[in-house]
N, C-alpha and C. Protein backbone atom coordinates (compact mmCIF):
# COMPACT_ATOMS: atom_id res chain seq x y z
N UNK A 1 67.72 114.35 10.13
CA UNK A 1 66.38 114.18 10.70
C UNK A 1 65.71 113.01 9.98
N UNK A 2 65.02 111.91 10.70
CA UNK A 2 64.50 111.40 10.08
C UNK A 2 63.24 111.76 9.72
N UNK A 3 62.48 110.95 8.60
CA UNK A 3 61.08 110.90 7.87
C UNK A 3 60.06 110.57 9.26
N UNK A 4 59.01 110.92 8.75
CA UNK A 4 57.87 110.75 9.74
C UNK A 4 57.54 109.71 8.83
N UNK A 5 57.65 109.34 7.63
CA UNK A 5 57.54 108.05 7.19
C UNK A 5 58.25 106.61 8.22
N UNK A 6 59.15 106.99 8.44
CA UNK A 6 60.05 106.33 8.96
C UNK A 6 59.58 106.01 10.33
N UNK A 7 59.52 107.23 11.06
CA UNK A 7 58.73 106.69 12.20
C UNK A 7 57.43 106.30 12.49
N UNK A 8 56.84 106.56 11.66
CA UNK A 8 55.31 105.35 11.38
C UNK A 8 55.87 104.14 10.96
N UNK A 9 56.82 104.20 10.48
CA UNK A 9 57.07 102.39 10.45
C UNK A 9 57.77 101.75 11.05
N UNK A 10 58.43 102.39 11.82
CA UNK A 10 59.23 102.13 13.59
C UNK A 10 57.60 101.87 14.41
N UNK A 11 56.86 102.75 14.71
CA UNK A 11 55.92 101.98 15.47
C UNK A 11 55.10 101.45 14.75
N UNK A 12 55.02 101.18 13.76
CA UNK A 12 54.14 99.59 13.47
C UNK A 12 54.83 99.03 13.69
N UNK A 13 55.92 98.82 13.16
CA UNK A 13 56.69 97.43 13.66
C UNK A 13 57.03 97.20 15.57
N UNK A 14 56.92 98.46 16.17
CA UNK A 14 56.54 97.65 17.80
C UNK A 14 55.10 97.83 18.25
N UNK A 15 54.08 97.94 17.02
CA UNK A 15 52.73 97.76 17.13
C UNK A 15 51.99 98.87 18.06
N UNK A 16 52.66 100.11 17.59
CA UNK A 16 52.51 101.15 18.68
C UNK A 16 51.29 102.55 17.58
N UNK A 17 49.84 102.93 18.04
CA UNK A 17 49.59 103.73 17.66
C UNK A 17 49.96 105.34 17.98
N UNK A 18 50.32 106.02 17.18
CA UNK A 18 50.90 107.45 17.20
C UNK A 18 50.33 108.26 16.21
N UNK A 19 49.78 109.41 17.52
CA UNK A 19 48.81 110.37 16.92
C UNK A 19 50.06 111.41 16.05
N UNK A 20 49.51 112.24 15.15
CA UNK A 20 50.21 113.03 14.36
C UNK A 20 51.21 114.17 15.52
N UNK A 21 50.97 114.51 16.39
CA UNK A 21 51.69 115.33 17.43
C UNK A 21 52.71 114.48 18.38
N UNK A 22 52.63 112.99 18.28
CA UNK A 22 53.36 112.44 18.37
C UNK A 22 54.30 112.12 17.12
N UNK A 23 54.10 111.71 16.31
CA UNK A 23 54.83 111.34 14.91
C UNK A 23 56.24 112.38 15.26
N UNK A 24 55.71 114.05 15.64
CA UNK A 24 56.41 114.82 15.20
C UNK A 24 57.31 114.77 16.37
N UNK A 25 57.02 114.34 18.01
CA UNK A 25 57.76 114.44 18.39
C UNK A 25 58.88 113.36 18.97
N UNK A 26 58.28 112.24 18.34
CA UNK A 26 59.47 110.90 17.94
C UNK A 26 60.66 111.79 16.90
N UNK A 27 60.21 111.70 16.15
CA UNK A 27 60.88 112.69 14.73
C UNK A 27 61.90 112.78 15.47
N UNK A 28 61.29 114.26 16.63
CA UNK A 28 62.72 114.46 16.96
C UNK A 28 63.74 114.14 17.86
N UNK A 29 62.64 113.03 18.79
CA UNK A 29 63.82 112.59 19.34
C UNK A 29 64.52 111.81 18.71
N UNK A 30 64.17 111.21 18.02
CA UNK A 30 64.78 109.79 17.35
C UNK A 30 65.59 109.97 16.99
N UNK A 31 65.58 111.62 16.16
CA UNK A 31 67.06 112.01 15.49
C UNK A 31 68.23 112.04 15.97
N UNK A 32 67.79 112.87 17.43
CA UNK A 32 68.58 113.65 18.55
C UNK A 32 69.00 112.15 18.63
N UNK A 33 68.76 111.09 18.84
CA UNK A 33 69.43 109.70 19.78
C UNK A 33 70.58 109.36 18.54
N UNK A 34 70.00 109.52 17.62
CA UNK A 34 70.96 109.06 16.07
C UNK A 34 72.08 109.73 15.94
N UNK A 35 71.97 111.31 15.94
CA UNK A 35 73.26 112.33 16.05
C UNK A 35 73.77 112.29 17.19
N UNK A 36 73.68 111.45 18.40
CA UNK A 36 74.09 110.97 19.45
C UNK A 36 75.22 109.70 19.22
N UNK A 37 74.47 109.00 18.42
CA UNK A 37 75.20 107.91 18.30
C UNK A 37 76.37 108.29 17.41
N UNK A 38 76.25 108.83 16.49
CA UNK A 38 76.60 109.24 15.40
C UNK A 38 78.33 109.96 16.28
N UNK A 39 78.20 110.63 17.28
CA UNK A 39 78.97 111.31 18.23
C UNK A 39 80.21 110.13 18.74
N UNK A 40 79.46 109.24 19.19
CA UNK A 40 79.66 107.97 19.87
C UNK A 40 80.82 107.47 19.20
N UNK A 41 80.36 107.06 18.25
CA UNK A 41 81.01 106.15 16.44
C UNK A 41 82.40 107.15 16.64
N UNK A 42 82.52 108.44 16.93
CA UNK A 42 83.97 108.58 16.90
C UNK A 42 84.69 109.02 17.89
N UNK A 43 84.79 108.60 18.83
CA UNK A 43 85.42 108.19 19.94
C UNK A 43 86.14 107.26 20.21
N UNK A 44 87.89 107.23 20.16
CA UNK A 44 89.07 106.08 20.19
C UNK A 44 88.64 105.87 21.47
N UNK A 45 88.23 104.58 20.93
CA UNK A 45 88.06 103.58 22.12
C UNK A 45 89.53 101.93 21.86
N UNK A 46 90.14 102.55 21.03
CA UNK A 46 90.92 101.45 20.28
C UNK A 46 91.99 101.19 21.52
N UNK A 47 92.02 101.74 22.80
CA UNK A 47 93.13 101.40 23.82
C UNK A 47 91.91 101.09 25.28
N UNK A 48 90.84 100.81 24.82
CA UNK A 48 90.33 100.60 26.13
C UNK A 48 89.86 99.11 26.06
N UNK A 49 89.67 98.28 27.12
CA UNK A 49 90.06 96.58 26.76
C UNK A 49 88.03 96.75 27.33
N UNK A 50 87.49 95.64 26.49
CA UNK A 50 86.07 95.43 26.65
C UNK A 50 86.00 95.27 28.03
N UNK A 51 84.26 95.44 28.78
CA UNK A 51 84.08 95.12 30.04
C UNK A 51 83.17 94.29 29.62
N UNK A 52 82.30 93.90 30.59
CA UNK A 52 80.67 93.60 30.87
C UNK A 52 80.02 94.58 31.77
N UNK A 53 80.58 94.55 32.75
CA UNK A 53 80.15 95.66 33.41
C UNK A 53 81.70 96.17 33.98
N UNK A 54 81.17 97.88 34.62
CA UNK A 54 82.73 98.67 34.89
C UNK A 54 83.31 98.07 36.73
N UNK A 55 82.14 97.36 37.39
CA UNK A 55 82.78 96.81 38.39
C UNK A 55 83.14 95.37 38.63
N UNK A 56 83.98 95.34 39.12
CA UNK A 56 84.79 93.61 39.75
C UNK A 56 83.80 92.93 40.01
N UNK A 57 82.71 92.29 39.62
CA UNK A 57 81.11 92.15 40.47
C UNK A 57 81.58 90.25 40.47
N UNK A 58 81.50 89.42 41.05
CA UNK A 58 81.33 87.90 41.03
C UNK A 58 79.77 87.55 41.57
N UNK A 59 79.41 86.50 40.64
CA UNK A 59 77.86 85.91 41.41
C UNK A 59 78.72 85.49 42.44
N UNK A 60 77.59 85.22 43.15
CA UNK A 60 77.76 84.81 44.43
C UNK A 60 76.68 83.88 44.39
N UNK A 61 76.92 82.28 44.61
CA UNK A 61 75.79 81.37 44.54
C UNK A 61 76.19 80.41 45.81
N UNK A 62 74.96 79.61 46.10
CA UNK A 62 75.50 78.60 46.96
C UNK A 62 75.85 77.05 45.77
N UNK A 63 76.40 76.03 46.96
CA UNK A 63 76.44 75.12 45.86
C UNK A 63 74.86 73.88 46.41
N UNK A 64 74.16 73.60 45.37
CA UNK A 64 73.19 73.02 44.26
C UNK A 64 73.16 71.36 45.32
N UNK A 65 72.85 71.59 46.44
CA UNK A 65 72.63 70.05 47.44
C UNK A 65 71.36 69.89 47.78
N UNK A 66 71.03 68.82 48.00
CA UNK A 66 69.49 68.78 48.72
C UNK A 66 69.80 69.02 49.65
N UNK A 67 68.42 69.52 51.05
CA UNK A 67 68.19 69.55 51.90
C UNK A 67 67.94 68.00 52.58
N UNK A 68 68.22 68.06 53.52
CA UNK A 68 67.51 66.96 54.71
C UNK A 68 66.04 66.91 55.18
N UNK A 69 65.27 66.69 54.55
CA UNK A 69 63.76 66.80 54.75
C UNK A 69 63.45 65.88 55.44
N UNK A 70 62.37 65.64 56.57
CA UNK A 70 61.79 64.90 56.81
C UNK A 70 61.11 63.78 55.77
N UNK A 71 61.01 62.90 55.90
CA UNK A 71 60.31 61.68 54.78
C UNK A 71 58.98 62.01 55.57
N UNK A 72 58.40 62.61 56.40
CA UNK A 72 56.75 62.65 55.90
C UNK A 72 56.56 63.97 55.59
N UNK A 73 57.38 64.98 55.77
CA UNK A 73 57.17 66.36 55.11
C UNK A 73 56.93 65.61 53.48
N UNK A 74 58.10 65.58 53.17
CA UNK A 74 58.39 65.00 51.67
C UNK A 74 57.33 64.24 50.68
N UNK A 75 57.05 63.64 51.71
CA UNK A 75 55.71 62.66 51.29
C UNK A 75 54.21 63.40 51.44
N UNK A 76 54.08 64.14 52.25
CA UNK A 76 53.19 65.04 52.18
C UNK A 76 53.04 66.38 50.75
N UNK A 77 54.65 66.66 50.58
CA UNK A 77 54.75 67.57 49.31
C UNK A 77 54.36 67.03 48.25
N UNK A 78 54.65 65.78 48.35
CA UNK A 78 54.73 65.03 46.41
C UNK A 78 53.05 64.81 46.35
N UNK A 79 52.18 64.23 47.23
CA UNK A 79 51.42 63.73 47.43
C UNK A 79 50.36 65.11 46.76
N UNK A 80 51.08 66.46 47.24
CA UNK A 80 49.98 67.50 47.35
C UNK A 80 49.90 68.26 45.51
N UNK A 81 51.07 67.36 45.14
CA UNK A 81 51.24 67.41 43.47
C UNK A 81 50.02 66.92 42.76
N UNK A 82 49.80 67.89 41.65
CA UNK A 82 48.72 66.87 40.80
C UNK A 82 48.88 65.65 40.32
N UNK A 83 50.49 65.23 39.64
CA UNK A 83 51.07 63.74 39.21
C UNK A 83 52.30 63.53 39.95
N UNK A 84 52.07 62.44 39.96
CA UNK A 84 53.37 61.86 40.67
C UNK A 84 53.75 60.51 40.15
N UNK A 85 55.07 60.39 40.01
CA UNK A 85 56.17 59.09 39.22
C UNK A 85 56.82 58.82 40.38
N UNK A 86 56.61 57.41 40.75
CA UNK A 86 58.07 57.06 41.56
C UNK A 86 59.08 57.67 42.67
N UNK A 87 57.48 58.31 43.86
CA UNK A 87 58.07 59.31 44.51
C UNK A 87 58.71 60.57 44.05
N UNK A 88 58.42 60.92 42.91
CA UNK A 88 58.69 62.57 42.36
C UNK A 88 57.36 62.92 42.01
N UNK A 89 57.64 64.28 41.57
CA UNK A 89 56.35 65.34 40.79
C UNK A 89 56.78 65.39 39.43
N UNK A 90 55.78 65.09 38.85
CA UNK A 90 55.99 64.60 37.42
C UNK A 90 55.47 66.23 36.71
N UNK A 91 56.03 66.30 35.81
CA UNK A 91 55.91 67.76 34.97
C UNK A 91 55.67 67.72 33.63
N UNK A 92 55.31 68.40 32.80
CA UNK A 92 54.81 68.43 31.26
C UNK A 92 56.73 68.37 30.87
N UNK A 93 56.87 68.31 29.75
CA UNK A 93 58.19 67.97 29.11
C UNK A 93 58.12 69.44 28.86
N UNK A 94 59.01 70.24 28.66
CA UNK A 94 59.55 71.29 28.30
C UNK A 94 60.72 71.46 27.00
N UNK A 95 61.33 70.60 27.19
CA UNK A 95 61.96 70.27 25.85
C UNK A 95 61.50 68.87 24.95
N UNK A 96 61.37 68.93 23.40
CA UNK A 96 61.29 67.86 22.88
C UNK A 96 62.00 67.64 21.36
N UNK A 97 62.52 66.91 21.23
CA UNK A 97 62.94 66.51 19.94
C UNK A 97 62.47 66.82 18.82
């Protein structure tokens, strides 16, 4: 079982207030999840090969082309931008050195 010390300092650290009737009943779940795990930890898993997930799943994407826009649609979009460069929409930098 853990300390109710312990779990007052589990939720400070995710900045969580907990009344004393709570304290007690983190306590016990927290434990219950621990002697859970604890269960877990011995289980031969030493013949089963890693997954990500348990089904065959593939993204499925298209491939990454422009469209055929009209040039006054287009020109109407950029235009409706707050900045604009050289026929594009100009953006704050997101990455920097």
């Amino acid at each position: 079982m853990i300390s109710k010390n312990e779990v007052k300092h589990i939720a400070k650290l995710a900045r969580l207030g907990l009344k004393e009737a709570e304290i007690k009943k983190f306590q016990k779940e927290l434990s219950s999840i621990l002697d859970y795990i604890e269960k877990l930890k011995k289980v031969d898993v030493s013949k089963t090969e890693p997954t990500s997930h348990p089904r065959l799943i593939r993204n499925i994407m298209r491939k990454d082309q422009p469209r055929d826009e009209k040039a006054e649609v287009r020109k109407r979009l950029i235009e409706a931008a707050p900045r604009q460069e050289k026929g594009y929409v100009k953006v704050k930098s997101v990455l920097r050195q």
